[in-house]
PDB file of N, CA and C in Angstrom:
ATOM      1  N   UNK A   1      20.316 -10.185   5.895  1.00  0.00           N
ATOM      2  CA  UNK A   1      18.873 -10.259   5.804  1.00  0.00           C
ATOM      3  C   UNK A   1      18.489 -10.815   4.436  1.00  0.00           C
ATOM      4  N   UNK A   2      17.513 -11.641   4.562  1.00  0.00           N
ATOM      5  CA  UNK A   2      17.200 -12.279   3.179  1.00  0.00           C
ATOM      6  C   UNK A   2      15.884 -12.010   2.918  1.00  0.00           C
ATOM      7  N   UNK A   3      16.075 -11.546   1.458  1.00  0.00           N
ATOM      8  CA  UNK A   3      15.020 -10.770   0.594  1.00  0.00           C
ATOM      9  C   UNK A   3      14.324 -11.660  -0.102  1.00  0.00           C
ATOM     10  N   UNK A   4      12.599 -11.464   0.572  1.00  0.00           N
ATOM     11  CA  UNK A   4      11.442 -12.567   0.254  1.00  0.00           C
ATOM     12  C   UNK A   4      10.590 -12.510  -0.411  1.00  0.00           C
ATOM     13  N   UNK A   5      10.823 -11.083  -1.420  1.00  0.00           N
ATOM     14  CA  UNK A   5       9.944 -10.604  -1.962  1.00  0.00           C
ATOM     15  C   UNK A   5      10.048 -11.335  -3.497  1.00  0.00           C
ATOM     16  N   UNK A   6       9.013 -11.795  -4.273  1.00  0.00           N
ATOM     17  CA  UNK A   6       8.741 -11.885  -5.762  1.00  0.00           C
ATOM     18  C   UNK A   6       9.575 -11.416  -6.540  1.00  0.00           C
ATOM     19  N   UNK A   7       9.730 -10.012  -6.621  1.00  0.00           N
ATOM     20  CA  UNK A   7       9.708  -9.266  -7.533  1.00  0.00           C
ATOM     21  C   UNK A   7      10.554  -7.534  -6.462  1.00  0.00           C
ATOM     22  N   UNK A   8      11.417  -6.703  -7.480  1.00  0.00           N
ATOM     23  CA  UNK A   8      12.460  -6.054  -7.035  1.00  0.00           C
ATOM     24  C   UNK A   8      11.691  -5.154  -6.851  1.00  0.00           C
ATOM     25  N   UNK A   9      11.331  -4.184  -5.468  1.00  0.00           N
ATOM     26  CA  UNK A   9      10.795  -2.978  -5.012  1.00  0.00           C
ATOM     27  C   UNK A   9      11.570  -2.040  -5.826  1.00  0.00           C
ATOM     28  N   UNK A  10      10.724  -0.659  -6.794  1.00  0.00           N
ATOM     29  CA  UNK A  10      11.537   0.862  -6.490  1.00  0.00           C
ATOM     30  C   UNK A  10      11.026   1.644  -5.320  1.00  0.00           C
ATOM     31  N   UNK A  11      12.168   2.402  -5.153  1.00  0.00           N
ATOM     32  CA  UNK A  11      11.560   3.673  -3.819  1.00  0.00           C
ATOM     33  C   UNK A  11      11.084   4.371  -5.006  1.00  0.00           C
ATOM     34  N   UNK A  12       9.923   4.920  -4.327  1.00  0.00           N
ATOM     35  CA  UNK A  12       9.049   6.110  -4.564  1.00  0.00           C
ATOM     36  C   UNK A  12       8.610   7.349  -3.804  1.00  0.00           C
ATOM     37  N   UNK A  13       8.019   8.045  -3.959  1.00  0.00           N
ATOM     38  CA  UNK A  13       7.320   9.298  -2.991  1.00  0.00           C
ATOM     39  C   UNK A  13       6.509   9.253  -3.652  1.00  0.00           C
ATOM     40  N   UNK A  14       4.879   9.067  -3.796  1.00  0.00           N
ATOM     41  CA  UNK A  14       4.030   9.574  -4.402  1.00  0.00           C
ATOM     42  C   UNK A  14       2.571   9.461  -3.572  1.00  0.00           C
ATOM     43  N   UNK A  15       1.696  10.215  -3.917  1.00  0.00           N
ATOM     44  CA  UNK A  15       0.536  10.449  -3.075  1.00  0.00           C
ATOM     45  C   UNK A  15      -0.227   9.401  -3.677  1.00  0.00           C
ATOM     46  N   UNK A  16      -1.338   8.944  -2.401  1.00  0.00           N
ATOM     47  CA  UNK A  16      -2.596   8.043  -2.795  1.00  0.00           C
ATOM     48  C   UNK A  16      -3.364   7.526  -2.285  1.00  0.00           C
ATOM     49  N   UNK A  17      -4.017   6.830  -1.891  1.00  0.00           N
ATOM     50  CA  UNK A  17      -5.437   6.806  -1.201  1.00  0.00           C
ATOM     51  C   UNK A  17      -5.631   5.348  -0.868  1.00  0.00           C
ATOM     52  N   UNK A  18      -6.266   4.998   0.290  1.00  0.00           N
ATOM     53  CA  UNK A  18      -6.498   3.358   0.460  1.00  0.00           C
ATOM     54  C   UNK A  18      -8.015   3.755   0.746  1.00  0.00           C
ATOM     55  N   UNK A  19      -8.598   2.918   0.017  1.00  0.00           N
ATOM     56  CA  UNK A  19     -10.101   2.733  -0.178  1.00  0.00           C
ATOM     57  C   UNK A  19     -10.252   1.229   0.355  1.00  0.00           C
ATOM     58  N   UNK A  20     -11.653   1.754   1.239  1.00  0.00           N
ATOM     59  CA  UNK A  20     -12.703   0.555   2.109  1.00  0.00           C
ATOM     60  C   UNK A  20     -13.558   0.496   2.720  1.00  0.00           C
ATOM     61  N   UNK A  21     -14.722   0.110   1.943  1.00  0.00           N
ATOM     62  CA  UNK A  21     -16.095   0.424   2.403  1.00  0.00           C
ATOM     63  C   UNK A  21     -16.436   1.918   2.779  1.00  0.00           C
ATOM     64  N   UNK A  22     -16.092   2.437   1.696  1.00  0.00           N
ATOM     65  CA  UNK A  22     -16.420   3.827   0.892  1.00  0.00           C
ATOM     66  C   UNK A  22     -16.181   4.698   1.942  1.00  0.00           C
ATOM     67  N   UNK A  23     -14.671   4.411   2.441  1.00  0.00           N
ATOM     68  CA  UNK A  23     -13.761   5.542   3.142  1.00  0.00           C
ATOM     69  C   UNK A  23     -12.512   5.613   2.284  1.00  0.00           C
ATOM     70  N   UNK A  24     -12.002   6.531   2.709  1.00  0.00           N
ATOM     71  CA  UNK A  24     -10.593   6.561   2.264  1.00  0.00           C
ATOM     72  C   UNK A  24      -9.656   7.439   2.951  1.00  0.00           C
ATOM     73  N   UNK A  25      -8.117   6.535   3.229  1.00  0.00           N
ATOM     74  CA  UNK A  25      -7.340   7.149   4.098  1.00  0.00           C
ATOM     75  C   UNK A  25      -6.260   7.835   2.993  1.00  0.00           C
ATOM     76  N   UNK A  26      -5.936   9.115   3.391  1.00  0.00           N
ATOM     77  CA  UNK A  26      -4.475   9.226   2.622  1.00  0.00           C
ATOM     78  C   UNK A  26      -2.837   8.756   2.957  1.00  0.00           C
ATOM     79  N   UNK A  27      -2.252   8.374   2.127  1.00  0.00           N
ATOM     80  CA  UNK A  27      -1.141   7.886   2.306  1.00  0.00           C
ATOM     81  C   UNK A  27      -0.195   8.099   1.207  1.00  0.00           C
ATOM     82  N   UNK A  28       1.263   7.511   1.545  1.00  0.00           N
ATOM     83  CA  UNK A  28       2.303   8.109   1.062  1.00  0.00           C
ATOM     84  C   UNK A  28       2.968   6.830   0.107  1.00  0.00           C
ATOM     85  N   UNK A  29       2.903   6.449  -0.817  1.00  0.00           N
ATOM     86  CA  UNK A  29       3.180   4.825  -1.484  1.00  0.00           C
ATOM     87  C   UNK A  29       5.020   5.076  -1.564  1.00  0.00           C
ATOM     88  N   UNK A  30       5.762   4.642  -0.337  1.00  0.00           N
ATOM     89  CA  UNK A  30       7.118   4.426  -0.144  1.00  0.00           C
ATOM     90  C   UNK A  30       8.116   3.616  -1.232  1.00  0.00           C
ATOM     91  N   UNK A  31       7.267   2.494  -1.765  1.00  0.00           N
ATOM     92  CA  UNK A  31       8.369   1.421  -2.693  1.00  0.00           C
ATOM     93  C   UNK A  31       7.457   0.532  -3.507  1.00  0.00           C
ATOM     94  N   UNK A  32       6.983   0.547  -4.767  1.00  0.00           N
ATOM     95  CA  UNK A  32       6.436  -0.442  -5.246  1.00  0.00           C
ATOM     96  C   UNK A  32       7.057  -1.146  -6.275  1.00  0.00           C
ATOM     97  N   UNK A  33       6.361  -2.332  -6.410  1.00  0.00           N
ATOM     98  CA  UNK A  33       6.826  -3.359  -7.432  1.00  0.00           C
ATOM     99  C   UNK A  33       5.219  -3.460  -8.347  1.00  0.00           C
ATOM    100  N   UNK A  34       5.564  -4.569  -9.331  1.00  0.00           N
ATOM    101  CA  UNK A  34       4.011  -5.088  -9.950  1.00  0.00           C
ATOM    102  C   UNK A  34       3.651  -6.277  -8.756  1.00  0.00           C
ATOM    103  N   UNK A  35       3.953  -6.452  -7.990  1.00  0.00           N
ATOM    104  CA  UNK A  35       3.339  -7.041  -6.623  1.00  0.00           C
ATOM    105  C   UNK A  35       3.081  -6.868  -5.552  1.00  0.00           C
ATOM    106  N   UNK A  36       3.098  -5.659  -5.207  1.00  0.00           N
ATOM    107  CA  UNK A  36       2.898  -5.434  -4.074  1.00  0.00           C
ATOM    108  C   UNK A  36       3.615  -3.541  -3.766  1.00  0.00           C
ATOM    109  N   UNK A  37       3.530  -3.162  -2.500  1.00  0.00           N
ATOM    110  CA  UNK A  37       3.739  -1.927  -1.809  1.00  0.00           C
ATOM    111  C   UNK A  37       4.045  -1.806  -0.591  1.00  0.00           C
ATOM    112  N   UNK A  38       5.102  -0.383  -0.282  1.00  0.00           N
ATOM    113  CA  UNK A  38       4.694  -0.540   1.309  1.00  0.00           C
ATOM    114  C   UNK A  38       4.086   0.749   1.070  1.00  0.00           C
ATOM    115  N   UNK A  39       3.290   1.130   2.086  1.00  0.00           N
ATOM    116  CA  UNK A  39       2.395   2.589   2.499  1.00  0.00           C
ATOM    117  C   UNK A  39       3.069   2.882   3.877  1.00  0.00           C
ATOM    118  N   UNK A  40       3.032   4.283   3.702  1.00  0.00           N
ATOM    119  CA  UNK A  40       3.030   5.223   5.107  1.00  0.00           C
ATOM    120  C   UNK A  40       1.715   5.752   5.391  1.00  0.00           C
ATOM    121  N   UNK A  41       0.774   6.021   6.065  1.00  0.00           N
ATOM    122  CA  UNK A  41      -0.561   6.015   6.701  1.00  0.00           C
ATOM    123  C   UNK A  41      -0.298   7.020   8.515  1.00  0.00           C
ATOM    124  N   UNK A  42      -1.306   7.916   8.363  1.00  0.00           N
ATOM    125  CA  UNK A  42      -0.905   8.476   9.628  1.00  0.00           C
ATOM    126  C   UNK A  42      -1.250   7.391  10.528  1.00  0.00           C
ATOM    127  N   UNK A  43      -1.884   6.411  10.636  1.00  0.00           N
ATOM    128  CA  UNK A  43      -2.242   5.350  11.550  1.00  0.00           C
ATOM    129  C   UNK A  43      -2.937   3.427  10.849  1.00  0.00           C
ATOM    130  N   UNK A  44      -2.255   2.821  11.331  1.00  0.00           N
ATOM    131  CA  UNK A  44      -2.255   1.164  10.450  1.00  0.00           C
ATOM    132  C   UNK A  44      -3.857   1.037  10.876  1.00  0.00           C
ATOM    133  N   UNK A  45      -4.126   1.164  12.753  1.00  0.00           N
ATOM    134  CA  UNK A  45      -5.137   1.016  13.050  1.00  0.00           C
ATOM    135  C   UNK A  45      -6.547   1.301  12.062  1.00  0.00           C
ATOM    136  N   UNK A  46      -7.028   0.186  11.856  1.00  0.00           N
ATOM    137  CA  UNK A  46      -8.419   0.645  11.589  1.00  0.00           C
ATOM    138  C   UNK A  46      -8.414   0.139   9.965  1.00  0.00           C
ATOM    139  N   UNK A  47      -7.319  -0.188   9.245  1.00  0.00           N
ATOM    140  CA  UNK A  47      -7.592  -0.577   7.813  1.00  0.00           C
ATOM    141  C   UNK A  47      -7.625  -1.902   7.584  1.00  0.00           C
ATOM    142  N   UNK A  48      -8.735  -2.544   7.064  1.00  0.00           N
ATOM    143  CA  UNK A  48      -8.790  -4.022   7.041  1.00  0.00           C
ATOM    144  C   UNK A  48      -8.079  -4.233   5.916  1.00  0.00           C
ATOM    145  N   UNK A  49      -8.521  -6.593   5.715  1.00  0.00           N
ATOM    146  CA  UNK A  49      -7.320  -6.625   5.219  1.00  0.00           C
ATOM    147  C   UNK A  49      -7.396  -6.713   3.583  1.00  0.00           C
ATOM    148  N   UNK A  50      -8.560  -6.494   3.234  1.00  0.00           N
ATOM    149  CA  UNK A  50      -8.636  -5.902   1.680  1.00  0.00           C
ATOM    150  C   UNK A  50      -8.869  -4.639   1.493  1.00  0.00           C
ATOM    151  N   UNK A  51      -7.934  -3.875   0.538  1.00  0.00           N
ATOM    152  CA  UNK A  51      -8.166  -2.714   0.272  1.00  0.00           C
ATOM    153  C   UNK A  51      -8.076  -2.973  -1.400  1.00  0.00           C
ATOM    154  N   UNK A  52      -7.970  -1.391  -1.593  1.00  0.00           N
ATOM    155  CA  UNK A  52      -7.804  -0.891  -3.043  1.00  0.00           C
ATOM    156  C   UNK A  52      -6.714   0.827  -2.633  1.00  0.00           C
ATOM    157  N   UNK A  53      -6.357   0.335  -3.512  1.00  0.00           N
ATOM    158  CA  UNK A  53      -5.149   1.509  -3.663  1.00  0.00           C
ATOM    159  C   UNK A  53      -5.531   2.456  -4.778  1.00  0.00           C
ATOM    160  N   UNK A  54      -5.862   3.857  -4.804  1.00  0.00           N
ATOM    161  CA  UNK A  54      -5.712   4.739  -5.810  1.00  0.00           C
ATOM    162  C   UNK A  54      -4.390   5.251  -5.306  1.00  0.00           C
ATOM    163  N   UNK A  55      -3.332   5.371  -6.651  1.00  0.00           N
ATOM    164  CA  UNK A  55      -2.469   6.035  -6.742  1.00  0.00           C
ATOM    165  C   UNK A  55      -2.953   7.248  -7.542  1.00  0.00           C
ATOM    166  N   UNK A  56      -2.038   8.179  -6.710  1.00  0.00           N
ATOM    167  CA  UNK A  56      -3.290   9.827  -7.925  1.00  0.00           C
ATOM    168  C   UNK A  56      -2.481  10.176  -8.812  1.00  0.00           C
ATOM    169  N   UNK A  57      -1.308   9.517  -8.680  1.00  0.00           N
ATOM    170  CA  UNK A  57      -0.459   9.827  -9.791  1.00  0.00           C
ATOM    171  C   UNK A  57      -0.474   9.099 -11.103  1.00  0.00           C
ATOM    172  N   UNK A  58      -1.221   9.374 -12.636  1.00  0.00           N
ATOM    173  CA  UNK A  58      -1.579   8.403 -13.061  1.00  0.00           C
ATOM    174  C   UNK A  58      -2.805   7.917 -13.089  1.00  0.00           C
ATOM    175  N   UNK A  59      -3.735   8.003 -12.278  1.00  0.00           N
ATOM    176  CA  UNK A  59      -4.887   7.895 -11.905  1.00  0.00           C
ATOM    177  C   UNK A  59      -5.299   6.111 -11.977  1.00  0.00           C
ATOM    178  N   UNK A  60      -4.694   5.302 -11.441  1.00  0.00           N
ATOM    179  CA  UNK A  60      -4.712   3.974 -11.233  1.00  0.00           C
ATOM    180  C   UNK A  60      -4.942   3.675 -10.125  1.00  0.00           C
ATOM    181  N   UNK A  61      -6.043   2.016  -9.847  1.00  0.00           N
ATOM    182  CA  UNK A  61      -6.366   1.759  -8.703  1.00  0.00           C
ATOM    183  C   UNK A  61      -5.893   0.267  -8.967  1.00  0.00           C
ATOM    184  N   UNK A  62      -5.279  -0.384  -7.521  1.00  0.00           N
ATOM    185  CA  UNK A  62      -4.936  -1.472  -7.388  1.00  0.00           C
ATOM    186  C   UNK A  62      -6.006  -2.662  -6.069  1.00  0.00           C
ATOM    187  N   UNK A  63      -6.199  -3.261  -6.215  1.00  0.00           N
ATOM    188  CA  UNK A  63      -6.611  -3.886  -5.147  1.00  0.00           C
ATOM    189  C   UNK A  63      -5.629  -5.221  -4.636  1.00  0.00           C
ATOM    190  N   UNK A  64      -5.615  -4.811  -3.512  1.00  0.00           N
ATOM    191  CA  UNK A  64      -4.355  -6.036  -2.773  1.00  0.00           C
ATOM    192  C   UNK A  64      -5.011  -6.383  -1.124  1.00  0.00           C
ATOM    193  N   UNK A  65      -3.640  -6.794  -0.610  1.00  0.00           N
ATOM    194  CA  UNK A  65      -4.275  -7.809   0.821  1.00  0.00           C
ATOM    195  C   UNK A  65      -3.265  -6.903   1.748  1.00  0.00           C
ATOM    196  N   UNK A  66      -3.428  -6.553   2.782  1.00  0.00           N
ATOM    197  CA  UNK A  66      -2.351  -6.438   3.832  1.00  0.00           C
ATOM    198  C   UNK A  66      -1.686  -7.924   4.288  1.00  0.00           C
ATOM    199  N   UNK A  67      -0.317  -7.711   4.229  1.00  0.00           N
ATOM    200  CA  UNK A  67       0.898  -8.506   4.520  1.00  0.00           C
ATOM    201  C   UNK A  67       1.212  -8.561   5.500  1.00  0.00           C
ATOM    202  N   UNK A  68       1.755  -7.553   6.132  1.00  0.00           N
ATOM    203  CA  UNK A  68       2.297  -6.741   7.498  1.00  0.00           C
ATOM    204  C   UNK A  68       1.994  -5.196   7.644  1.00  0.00           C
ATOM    205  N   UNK A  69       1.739  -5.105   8.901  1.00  0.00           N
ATOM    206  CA  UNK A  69       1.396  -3.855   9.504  1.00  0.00           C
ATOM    207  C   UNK A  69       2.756  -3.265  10.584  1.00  0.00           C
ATOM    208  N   UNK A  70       3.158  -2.356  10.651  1.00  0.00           N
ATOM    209  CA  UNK A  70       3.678  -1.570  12.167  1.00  0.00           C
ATOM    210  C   UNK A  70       2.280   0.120  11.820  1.00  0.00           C
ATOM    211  N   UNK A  71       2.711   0.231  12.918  1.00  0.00           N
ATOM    212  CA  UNK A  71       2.263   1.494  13.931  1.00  0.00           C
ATOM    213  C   UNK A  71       2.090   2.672  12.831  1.00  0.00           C
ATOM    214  N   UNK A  72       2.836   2.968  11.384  1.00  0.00           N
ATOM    215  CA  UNK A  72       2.704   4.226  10.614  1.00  0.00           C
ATOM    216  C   UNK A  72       3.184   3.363   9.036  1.00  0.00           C
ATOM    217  N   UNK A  73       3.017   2.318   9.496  1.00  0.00           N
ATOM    218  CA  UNK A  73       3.306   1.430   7.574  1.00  0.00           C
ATOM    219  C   UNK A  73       2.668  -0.215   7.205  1.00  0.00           C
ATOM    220  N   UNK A  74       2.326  -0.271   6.223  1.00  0.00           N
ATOM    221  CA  UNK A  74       1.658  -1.512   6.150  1.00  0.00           C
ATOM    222  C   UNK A  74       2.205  -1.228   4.716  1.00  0.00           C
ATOM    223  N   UNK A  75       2.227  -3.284   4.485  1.00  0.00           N
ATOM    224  CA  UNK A  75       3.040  -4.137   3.313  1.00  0.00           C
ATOM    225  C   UNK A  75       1.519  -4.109   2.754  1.00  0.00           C
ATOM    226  N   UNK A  76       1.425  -3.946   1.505  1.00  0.00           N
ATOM    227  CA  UNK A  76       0.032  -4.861   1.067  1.00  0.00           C
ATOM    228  C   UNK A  76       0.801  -5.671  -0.388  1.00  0.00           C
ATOM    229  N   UNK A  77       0.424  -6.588  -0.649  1.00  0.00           N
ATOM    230  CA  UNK A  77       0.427  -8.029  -1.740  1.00  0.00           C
ATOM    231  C   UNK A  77      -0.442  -7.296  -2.854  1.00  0.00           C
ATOM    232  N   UNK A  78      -0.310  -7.142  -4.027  1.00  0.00           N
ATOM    233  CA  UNK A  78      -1.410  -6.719  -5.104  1.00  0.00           C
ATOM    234  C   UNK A  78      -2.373  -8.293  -5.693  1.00  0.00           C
ATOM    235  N   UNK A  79      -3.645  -8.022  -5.848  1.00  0.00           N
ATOM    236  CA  UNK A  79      -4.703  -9.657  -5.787  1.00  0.00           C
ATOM    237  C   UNK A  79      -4.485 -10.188  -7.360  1.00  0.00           C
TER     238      UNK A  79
END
């Protein structure tokens, strides 16, 4: 399998929030880089394709694009 990413993912566990149009879902931030993330989300359905990411760890917000979606994870790109 060939690796298409920018920049080298770490695994993580940490809690955090996807913000959009002044909702917010909680989620689980699986692997990040300075480009991007994947999220675990109890459901992909329903999150468009700009968000903002609060990580609560740290108290930092990112804004990025969704990449790819499945059924309980979405890629997002940081803007």
């Amino acid at each position: 399998m060939t690796e298409r990413r920018a920049t080298t993912r770490q695994r993580v566990f940490k809690s955090g929030t996807i913000e959009f149009e002044g909702k917010g879902i909680e989620c689980t931030i699986r692997n990040v880089s300075p480009t991007g993330a994947a999220l675990e989300v109890p459901s992909s359905v329903g999150i468009p394709h700009e968000i903002t990411i609060n990580f609560t760890t740290g108290n930092t917000r990112q804004r990025g694009h969704i990449v790819w979606r499945k059924a309980k994870r979405v890629g997002v790109s940081f803007a």
